[in-house]
Protein backbone atom coordinates (compact mmCIF):
# COMPACT_ATOMS: atom_id res chain seq x y z
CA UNK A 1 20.13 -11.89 3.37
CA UNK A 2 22.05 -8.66 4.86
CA UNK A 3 22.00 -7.86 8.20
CA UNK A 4 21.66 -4.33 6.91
CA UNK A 5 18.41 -2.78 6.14
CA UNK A 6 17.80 -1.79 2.41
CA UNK A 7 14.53 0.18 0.67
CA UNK A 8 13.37 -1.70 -2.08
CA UNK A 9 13.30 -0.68 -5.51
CA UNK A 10 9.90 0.65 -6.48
CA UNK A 11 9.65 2.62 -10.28
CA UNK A 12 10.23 6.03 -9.33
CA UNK A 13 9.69 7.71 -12.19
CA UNK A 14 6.42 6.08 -12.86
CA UNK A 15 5.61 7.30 -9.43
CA UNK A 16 6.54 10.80 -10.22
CA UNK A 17 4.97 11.16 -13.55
CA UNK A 18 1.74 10.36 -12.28
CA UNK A 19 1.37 12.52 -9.47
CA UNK A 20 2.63 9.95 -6.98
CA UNK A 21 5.14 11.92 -3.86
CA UNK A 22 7.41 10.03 -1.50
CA UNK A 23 5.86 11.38 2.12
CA UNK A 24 8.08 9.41 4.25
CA UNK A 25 10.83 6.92 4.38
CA UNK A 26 11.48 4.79 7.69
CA UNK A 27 13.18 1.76 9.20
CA UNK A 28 11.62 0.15 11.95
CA UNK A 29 11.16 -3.35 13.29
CA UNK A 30 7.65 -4.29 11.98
CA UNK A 31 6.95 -7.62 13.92
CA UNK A 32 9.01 -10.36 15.75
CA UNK A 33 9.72 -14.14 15.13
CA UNK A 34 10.65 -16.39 17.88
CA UNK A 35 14.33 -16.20 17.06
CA UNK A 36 14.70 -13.06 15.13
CA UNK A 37 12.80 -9.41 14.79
CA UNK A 38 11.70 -8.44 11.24
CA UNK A 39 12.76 -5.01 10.42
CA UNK A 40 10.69 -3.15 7.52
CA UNK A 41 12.49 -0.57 5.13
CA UNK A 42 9.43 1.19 3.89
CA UNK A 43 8.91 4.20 1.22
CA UNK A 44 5.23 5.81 1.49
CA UNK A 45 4.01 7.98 -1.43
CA UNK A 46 0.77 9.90 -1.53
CA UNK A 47 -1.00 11.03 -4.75
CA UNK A 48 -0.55 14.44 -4.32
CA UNK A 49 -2.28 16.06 -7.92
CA UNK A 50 -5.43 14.54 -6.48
CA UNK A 51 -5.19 15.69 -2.97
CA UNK A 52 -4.28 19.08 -4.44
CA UNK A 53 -6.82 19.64 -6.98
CA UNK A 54 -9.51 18.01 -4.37
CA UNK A 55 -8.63 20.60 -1.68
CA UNK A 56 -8.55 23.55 -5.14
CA UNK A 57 -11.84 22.36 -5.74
CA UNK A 58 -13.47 21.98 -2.24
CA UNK A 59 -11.34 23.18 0.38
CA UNK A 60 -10.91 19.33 1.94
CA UNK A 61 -7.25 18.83 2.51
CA UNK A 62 -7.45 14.84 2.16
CA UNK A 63 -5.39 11.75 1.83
CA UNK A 64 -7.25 9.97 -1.19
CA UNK A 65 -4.84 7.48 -2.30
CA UNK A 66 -1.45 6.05 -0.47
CA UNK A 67 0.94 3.48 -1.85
CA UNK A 68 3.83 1.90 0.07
CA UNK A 69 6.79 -0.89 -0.54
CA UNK A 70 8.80 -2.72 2.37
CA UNK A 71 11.62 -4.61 2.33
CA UNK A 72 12.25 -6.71 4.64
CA UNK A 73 15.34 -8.43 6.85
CA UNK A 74 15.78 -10.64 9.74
CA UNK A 75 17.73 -9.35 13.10
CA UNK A 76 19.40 -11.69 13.59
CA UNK A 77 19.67 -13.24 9.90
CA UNK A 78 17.93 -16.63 9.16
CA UNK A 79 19.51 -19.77 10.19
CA UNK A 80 21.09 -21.63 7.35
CA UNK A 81 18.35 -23.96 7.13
CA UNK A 82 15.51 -21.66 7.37
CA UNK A 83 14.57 -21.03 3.78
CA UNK A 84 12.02 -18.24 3.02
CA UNK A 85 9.25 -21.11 2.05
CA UNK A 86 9.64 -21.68 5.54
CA UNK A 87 8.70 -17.94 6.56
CA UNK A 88 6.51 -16.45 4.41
CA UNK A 89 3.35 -17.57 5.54
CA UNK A 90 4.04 -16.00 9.08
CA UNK A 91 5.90 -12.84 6.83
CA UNK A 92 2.27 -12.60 4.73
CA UNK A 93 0.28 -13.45 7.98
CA UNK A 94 1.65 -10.41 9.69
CA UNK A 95 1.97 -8.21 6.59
CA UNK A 96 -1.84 -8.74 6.28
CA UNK A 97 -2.30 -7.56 9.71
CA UNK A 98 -0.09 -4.78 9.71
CA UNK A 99 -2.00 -3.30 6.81
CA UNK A 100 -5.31 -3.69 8.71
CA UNK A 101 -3.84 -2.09 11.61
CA UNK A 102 -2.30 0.57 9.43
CA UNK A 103 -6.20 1.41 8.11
CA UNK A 104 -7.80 1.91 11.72
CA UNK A 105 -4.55 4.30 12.13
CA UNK A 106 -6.03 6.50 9.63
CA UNK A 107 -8.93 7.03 10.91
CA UNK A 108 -11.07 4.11 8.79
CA UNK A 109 -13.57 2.12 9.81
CA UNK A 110 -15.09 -1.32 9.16
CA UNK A 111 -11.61 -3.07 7.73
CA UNK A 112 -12.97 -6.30 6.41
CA UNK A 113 -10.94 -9.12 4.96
CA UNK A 114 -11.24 -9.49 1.11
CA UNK A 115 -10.64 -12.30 -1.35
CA UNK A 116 -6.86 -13.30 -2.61
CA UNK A 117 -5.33 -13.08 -5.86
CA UNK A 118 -2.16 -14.71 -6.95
CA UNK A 119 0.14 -12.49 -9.85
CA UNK A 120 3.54 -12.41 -11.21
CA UNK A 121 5.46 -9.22 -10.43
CA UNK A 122 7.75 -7.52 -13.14
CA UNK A 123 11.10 -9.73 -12.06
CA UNK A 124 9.09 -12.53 -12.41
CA UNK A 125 8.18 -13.58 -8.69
CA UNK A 126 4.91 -14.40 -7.79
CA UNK A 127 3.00 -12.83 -5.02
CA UNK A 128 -0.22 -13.44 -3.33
CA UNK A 129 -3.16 -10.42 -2.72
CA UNK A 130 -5.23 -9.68 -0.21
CA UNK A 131 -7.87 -7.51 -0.59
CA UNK A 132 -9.26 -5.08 2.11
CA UNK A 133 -12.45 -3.14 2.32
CA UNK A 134 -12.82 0.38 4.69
CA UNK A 135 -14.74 3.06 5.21
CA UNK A 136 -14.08 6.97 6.82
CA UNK A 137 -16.90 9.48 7.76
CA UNK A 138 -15.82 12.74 5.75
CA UNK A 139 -17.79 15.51 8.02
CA UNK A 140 -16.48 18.22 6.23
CA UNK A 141 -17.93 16.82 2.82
CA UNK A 142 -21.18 15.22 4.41
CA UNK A 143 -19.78 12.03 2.68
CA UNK A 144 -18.07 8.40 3.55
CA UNK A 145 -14.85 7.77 1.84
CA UNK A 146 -15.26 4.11 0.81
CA UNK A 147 -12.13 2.70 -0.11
CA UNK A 148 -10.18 -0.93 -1.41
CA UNK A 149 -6.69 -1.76 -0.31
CA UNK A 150 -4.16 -4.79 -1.36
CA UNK A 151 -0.90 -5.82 0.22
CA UNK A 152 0.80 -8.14 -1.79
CA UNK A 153 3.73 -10.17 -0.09
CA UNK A 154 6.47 -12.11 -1.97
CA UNK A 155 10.25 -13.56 -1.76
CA UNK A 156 12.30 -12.52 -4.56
CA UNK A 157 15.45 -10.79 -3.91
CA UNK A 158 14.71 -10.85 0.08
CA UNK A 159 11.10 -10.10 1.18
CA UNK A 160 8.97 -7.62 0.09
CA UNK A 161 5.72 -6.01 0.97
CA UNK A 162 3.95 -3.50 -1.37
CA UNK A 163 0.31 -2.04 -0.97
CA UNK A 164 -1.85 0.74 -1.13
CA UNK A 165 -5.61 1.88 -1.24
CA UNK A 166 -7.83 3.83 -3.30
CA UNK A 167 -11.28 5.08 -3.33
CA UNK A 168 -14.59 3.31 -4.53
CA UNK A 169 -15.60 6.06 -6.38
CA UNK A 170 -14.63 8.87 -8.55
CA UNK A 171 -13.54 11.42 -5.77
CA UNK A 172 -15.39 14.27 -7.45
CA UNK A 173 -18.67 11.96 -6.90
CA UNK A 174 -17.80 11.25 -3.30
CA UNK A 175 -17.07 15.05 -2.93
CA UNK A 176 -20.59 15.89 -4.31
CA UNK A 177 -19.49 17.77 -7.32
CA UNK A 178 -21.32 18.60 -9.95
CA UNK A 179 -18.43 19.54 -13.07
CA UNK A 180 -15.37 18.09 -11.26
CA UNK A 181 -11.58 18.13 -13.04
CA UNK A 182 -10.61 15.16 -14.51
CA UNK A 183 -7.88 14.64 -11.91
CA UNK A 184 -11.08 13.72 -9.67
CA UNK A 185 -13.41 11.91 -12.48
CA UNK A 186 -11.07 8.63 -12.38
CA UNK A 187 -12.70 5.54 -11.87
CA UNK A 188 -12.06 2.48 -9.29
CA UNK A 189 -11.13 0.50 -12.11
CA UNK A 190 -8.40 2.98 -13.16
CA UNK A 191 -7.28 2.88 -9.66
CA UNK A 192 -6.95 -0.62 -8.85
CA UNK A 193 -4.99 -1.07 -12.19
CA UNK A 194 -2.49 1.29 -11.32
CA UNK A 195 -1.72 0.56 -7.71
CA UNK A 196 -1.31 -3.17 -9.10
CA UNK A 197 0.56 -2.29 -11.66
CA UNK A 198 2.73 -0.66 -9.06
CA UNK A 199 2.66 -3.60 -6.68
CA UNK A 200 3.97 -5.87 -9.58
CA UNK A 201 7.10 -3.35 -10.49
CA UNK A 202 8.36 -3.49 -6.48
CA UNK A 203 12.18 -5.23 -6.66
């Protein structure tokens, strides 16, 4: 594995063509080992139709959906006879706990520990889910964004973290609306296929 910090390859165009904008790009050590700090290229994209026609339709200038992908490498690399078996427990351990920590960041409450999945990504790797569960008082809408987040964690090509969250309701229902655009009628289940679907296409 490089020394050198790479983004990983997430399906950019996918992104773009539904409503999906990169909001920030960074490199920063994410968590340390006993012989070697763990630094995290990460891309984070917002979906930016929905916080736009939400804020057309109400005013509310919100953050309804976010979806991010890390890669990962080791300062200094992996001894020879580390191999990634090895490491990913502690890599998913602390990927899990970032992404908790990342929630109560934003402002949400009540992060609870969901149930695990297991899928095959696009390149073939397979990756283990976690689920999380969080809530956010809304004032300004008299409402509680409920929302579900999974961070799935893998070795492929090097490490690599992807995840995201969505809300547990149509956002036009959560924002109390009676004839809502269809941009905010979307279901949880159209959600959570799409931010998998994402998860799975992260090289």
């Amino acid at each position: 594995m490089s020394d050198d910090a790479s983004f990983p390859d997430v399906p950019a165009d996918r992104l773009r063509d539904e409503g999906w904008e990169l909001t920030d790009e960074s490199v920063e050590t994410v968590f340390k080992l006993p012989t070697a700090s763990v630094v995290g290229a990460t891309e984070l994209y917002d979906d930016v139709r929905t916080r736009e026609a939400a804020a057309a339709a109400t005013g509310i200038d919100n953050q309804w959906r976010f979806f991010f992908a890390t890669a990962l490498t080791f300062r200094p690399p992996l001894a020879p006879g580390i191999g990634p078996a090895m490491i990913l427990p502690t890599v998913r351990s602390e990927a899990n706990s970032t992404f908790a920590d990342e929630l109560r960041g934003r402002g949400f409450e009540d992060v609870d520990r969901g149930r695990r999945e297991r899928v095959r990504t696009d390149s073939g790797d397979r990756a283990r889910l976690r689920e999380y569960t969080a809530s956010m008082p809304l004032p300004e809408a008299d409402a509680t964004l409920s929302i579900t987040g999974w961070v799935g964690v893998w070795h492929g090509d090097g490490f690599r973290i992807a995840a995201g969250a969505y809300p547990n309701e149509a956002v036009g229902e959560t924002l109390g609306l009676s004839d809502p655009p269809d941009r905010l009628r979307r279901q949880p289940r159209e959600y959570r296929d799409e931010l998998l679907s994402l998860i799975r296409a992260v090289e």
